[in-house]
Structure formats: structure tokens, C-alpha cells
Protein backbone atom coordinates (compact mmCIF):
# COMPACT_ATOMS: atom_id res chain seq x y z
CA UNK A 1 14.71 4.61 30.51
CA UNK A 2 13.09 2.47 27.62
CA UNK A 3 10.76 4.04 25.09
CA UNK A 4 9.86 1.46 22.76
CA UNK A 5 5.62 1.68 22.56
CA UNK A 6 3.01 3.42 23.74
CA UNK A 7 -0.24 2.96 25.69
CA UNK A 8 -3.97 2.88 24.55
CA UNK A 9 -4.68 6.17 26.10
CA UNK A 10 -1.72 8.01 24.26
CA UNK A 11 -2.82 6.23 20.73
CA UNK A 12 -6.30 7.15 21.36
CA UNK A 13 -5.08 10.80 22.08
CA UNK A 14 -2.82 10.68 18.79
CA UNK A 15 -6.13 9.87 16.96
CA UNK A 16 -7.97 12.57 17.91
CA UNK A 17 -5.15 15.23 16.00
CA UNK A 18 -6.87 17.09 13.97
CA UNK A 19 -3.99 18.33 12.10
CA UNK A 20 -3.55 17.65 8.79
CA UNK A 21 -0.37 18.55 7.91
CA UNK A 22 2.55 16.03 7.19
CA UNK A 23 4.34 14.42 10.39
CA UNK A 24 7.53 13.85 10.72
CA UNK A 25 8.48 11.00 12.67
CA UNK A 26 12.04 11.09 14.40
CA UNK A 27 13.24 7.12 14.75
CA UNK A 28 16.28 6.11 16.69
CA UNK A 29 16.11 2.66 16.99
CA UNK A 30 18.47 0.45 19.17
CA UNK A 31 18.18 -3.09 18.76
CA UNK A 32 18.85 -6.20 21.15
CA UNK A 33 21.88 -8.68 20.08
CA UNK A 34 19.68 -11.65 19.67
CA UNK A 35 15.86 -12.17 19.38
CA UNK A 36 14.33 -15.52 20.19
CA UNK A 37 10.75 -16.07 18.27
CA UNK A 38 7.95 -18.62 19.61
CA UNK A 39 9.03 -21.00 17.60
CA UNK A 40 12.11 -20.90 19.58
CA UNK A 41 14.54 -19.75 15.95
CA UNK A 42 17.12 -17.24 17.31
CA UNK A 43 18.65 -13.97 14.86
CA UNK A 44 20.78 -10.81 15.44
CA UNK A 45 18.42 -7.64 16.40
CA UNK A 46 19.09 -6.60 13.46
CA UNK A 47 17.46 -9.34 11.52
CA UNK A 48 14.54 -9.30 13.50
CA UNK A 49 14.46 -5.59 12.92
CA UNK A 50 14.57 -5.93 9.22
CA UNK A 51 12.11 -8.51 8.96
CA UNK A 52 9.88 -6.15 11.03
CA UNK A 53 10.39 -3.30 7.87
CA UNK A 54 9.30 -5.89 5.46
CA UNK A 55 6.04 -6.66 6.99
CA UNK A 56 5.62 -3.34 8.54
CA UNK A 57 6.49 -0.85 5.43
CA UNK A 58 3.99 -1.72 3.03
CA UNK A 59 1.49 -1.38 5.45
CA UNK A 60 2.88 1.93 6.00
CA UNK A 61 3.29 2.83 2.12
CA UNK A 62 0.16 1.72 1.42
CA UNK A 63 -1.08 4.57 3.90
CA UNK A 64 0.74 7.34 2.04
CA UNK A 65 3.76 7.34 4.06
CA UNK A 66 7.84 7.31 3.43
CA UNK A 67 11.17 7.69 4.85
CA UNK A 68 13.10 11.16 3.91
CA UNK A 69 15.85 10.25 5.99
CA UNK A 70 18.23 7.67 6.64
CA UNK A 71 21.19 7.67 8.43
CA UNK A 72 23.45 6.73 11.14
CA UNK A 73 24.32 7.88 14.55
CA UNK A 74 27.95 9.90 14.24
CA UNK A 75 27.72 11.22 17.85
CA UNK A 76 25.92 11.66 21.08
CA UNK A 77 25.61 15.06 21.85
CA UNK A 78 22.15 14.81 23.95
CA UNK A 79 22.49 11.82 26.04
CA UNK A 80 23.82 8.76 26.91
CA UNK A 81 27.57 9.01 25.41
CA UNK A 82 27.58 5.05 25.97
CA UNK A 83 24.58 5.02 23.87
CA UNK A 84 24.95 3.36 20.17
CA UNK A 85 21.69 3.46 18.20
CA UNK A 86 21.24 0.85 15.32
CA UNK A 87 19.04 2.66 13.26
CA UNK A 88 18.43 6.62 12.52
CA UNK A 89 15.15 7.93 9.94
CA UNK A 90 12.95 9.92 9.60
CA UNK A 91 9.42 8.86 8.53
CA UNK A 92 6.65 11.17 6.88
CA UNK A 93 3.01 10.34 6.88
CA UNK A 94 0.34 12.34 5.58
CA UNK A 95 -1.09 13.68 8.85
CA UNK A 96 -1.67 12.38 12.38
């Protein structure tokens, strides 16, 4: 199974929250070994991942949210055992 977006319908959804509380945000992020661009340059996941957090986090910031957690993946207890994740946070915004 691959999770890795959502649809228009489900954003749309999202939007109408009403809830103003903080959300939490559980990440567990898996990346591929190599990502080729347009412009046909080719980097580790993990690069591509990283530059994605430099364009993408101030964006974020600059809407009032943060990470409270980082972290890595120690052990699979719910799922694949197989499974490695790259990444593990948890991100905070203000509300939905």
C-alpha cells in the first residue's frame, strides 16, 4: 500500500475542520534510493527529501507551525517488519 498524498475531495474535507486546537501531524517518511528531476540531474532520496524541507518549511513556519519531534525508526512493531522508514516527526500546526 502507498500513502504518499491525498485527493482534492479529502483536502477540501480537511478545510472544512472547524477545530481549532493544535494538530499533531504523525510523519513516517520512506524515501526512494534515487530521484531523477526534469532536468534529468539524479540524487539519493534523501537529498531530494531534504531539498523538499528547505523549500517546504518556511512555508510551513511562516504559517505558525513546527516540528516537536524528531527521531528515528528503532522497530516495527505495527507492520511491515521489512519496513525501514527514512524519516520519523512529528509536526504541530496551529489548527486544521
Amino acid at each position: 500500500m502507498s500513502y504518499t498524498s491525498f485527493a482534492g475531495d479529502e483536502f477540501k474535507a480537511f478545510r472544512k475542520i472547524k477545530d481549532f486546537r493544535p494538530l499533531h501531524m504523525l510523519n513516517l517518511v520512506k524515501v526512494h534510493k534515487e530521484v531523477e528531476y526534469p532536468d534529468g540531474e539524479i540524487v539519493s532520496g534523501v537529498e531530494a527529501y531534504q531539498r523538499y524541507g528547505r523549500l517546504s518549511f518556511p512555508i510551513f513556519a511562516n504559517l505558525g507551525g513546527k516540528i516537536i519531534w524528531r527521531g528515528e525508526m528503532l522497530f516495527p512493531l505495527i507492520g511491515p517488519s521489512e519496513e525501514k522508514l527514512d524519516f520519523c516527526f512529528i509536526a504541530e500546526c496551529p489548527s486544521a
